[in-house]
C-alpha atoms as a PDB file:
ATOM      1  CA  UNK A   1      -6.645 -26.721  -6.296  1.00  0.00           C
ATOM      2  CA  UNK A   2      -5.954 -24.110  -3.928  1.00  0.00           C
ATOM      3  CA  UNK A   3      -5.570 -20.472  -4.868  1.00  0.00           C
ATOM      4  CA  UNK A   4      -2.641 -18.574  -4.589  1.00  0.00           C
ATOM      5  CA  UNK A   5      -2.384 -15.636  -2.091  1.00  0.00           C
ATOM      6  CA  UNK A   6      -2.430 -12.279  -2.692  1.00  0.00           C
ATOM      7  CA  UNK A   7       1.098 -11.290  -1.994  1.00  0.00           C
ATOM      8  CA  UNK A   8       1.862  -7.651   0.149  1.00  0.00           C
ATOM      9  CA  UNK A   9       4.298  -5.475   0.109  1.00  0.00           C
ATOM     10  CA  UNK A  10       4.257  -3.012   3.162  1.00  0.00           C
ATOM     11  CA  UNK A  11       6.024  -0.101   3.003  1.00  0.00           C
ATOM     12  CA  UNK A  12       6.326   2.654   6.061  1.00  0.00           C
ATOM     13  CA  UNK A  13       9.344   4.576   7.385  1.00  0.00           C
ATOM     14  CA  UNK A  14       7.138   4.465  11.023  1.00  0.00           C
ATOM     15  CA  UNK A  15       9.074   0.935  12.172  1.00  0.00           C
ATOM     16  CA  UNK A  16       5.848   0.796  15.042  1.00  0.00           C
ATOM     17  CA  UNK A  17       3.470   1.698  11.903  1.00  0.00           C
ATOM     18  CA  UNK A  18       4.910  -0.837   9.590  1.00  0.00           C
ATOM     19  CA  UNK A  19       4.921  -3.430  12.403  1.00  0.00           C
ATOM     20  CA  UNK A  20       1.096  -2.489  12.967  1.00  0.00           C
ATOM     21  CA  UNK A  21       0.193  -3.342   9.989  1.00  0.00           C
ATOM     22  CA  UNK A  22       1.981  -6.667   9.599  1.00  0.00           C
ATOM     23  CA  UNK A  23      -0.311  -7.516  12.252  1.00  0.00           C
ATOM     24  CA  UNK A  24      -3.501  -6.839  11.177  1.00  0.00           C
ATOM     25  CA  UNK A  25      -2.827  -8.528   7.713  1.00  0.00           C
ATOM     26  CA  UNK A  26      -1.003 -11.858   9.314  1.00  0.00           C
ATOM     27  CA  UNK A  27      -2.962 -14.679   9.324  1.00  0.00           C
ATOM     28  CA  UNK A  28      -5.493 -12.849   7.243  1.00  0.00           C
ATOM     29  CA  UNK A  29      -7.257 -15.557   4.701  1.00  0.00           C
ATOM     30  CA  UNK A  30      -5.609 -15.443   1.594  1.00  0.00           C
ATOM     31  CA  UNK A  31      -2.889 -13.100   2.268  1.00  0.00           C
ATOM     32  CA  UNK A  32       0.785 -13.313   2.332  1.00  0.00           C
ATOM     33  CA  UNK A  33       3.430 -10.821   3.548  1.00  0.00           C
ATOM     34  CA  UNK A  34       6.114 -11.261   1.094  1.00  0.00           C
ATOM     35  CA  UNK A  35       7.977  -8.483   2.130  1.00  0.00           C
ATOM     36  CA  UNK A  36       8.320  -5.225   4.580  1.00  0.00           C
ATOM     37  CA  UNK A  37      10.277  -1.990   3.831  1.00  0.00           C
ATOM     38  CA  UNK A  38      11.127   1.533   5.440  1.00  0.00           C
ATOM     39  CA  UNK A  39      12.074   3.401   2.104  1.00  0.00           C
ATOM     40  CA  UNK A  40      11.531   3.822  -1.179  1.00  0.00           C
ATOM     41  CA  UNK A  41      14.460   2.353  -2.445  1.00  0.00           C
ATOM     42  CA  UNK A  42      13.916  -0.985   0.039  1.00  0.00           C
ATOM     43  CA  UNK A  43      10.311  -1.084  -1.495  1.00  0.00           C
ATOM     44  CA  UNK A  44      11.847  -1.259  -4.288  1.00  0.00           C
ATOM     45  CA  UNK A  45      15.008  -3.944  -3.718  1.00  0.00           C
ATOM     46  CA  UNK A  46      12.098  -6.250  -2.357  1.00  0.00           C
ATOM     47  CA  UNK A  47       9.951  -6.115  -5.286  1.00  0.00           C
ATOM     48  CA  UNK A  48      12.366  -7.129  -7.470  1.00  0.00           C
ATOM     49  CA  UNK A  49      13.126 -10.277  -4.851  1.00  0.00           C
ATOM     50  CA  UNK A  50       9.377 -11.034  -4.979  1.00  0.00           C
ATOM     51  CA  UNK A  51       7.457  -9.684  -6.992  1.00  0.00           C
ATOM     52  CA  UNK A  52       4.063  -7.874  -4.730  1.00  0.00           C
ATOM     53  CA  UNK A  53       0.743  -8.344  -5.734  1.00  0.00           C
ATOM     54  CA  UNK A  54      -0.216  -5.402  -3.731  1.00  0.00           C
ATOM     55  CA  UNK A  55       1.748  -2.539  -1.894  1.00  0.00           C
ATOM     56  CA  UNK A  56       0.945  -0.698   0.790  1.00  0.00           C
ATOM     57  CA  UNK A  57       2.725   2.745   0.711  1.00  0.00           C
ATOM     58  CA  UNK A  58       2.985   5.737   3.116  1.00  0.00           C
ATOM     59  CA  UNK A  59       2.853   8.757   1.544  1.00  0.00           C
ATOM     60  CA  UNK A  60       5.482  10.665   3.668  1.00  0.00           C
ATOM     61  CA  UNK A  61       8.881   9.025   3.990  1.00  0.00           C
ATOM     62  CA  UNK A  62      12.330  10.830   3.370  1.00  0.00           C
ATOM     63  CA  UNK A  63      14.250  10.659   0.546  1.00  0.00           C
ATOM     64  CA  UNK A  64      11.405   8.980  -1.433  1.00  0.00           C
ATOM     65  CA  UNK A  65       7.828  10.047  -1.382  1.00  0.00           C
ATOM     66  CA  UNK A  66       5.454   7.286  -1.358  1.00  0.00           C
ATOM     67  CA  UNK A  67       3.872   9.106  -4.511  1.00  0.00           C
ATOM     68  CA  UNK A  68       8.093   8.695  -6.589  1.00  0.00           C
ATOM     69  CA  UNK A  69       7.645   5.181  -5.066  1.00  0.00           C
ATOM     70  CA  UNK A  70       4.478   4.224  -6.209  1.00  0.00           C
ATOM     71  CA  UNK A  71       4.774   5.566  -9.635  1.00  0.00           C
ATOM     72  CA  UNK A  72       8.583   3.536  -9.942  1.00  0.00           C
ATOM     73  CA  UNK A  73       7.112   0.559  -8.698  1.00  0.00           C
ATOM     74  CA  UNK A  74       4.228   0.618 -11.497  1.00  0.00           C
ATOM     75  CA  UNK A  75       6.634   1.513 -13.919  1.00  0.00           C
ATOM     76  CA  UNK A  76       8.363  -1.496 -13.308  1.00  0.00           C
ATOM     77  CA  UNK A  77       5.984  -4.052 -12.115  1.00  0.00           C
ATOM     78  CA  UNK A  78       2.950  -2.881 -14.169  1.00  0.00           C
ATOM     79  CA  UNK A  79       0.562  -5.964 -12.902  1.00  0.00           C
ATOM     80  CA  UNK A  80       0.826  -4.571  -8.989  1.00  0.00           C
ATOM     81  CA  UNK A  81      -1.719  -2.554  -7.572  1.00  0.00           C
ATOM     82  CA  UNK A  82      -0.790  -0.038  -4.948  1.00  0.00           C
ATOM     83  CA  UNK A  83      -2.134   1.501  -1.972  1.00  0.00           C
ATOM     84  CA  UNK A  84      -1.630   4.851  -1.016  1.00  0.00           C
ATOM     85  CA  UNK A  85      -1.947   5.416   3.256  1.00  0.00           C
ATOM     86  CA  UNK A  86      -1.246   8.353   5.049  1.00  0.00           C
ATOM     87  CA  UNK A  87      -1.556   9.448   8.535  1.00  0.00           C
ATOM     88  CA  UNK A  88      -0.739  13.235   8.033  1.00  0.00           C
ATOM     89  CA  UNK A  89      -3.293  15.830   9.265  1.00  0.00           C
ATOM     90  CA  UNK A  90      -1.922  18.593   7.274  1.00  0.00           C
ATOM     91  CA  UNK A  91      -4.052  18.883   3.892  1.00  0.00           C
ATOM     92  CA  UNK A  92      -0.810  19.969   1.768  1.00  0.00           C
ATOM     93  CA  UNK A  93       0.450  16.788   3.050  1.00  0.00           C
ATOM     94  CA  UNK A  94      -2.259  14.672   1.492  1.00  0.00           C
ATOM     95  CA  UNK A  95      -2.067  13.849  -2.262  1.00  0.00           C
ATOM     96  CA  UNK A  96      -4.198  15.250  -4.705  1.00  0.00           C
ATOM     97  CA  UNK A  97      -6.060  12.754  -6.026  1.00  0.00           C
ATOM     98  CA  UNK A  98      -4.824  13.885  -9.695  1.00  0.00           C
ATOM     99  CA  UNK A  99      -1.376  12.931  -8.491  1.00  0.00           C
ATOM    100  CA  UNK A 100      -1.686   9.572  -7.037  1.00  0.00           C
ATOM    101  CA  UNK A 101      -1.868   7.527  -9.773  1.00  0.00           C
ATOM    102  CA  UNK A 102      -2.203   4.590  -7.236  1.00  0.00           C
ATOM    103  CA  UNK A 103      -5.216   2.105  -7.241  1.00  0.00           C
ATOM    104  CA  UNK A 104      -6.128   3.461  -3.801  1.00  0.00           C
ATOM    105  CA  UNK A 105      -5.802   6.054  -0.725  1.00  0.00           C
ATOM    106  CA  UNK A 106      -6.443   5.226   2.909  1.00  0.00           C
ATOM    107  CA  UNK A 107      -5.873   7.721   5.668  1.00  0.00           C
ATOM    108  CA  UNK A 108      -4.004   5.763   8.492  1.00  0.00           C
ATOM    109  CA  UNK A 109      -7.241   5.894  10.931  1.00  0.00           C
ATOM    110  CA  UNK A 110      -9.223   3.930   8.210  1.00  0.00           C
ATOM    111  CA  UNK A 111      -6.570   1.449   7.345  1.00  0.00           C
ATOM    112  CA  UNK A 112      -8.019  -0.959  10.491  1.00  0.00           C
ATOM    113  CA  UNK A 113     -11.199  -1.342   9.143  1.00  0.00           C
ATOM    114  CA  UNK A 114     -10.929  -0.850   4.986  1.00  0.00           C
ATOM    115  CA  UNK A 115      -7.316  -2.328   4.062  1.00  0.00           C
ATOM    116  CA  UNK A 116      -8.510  -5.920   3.972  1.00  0.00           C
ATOM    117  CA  UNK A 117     -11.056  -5.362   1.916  1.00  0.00           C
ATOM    118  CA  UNK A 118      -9.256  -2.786   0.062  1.00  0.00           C
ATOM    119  CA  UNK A 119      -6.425  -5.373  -0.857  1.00  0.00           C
ATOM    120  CA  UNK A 120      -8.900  -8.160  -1.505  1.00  0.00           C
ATOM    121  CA  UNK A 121     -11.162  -5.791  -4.127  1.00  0.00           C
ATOM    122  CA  UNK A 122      -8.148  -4.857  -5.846  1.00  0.00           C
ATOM    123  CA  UNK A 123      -6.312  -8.437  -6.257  1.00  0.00           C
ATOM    124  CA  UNK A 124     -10.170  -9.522  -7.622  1.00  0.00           C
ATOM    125  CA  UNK A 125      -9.813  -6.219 -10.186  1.00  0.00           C
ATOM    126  CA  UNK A 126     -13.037  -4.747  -9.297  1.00  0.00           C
ATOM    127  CA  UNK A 127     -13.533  -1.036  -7.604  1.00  0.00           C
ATOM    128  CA  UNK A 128     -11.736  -0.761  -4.483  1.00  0.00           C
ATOM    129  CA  UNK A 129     -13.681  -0.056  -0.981  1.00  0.00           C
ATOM    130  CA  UNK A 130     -15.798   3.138  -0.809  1.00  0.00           C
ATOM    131  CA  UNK A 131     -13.575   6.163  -1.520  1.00  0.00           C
ATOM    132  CA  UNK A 132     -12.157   8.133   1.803  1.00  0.00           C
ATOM    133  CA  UNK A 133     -14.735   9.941   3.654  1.00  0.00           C
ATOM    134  CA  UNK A 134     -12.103  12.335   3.601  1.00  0.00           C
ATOM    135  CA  UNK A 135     -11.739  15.020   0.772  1.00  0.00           C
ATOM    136  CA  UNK A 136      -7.758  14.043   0.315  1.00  0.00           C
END
């Protein structure tokens, strides 16, 4: 019996971004892209069509951080883990790692090399890829 794929949610208000990472995950093994949003409140309308697995959130979009995102989404889909990215050079930008409350925290420039096996340690509930060599 085959195993079921790890379902992603992709989240980014950067429509090039967003498409970027579709990309990199499609046709990944074991991996399917059940949904793509550029808000919070899409995020959250397409978890509640299909339920995510996994989410991959951007930190800085308007009218919904990724953080108020994140934290809904757990609140109401408890089982998904989540994936905090950001691309922001600014330190105040960054989370604090006391506020995440996500499973997770890529910086943008990582996300080509770690988020595979970032998603794929997660779904398996075991530690997720090294920590960021960054101090965010």
């Amino acid at each position: 019996m085959k195993a079921q794929p790890i379902r992603i949610l992709l989240v980014d208000d950067d429509a090039s971004f967003l498409h970027s990472l579709e990309a990199l995950l499609t046709g990944e093994p074991g991996l399917e892209i059940i949904g793509k949003a550029a808000s919070g409140q899409e995020a959250l309308a397409a978890a509640a069509r299909a339920e995510p697995d996994v989410a991959v959130i951007d930190v800085l979009m308007p009218t919904m951080s990724g953080i108020e995102c994140a934290h809904l989404l757990r609140e109401r889909y408890p089982q998904a883990r989540v994936i905090l990215i950001s691309g922001s050079i600014f330190e105040d930008k960054r989370p604090h790692p006391d506020e995440r409350g996500t499973d997770a925290y890529l910086e943008k420039s990582e996300v080509p090399e770690r988020l595979y096996a970032t998603i794929l340690a997660l779904a398996a509930n075991t530690t997720a890829a090294p920590p960021s060599q960054t101090n965010a």
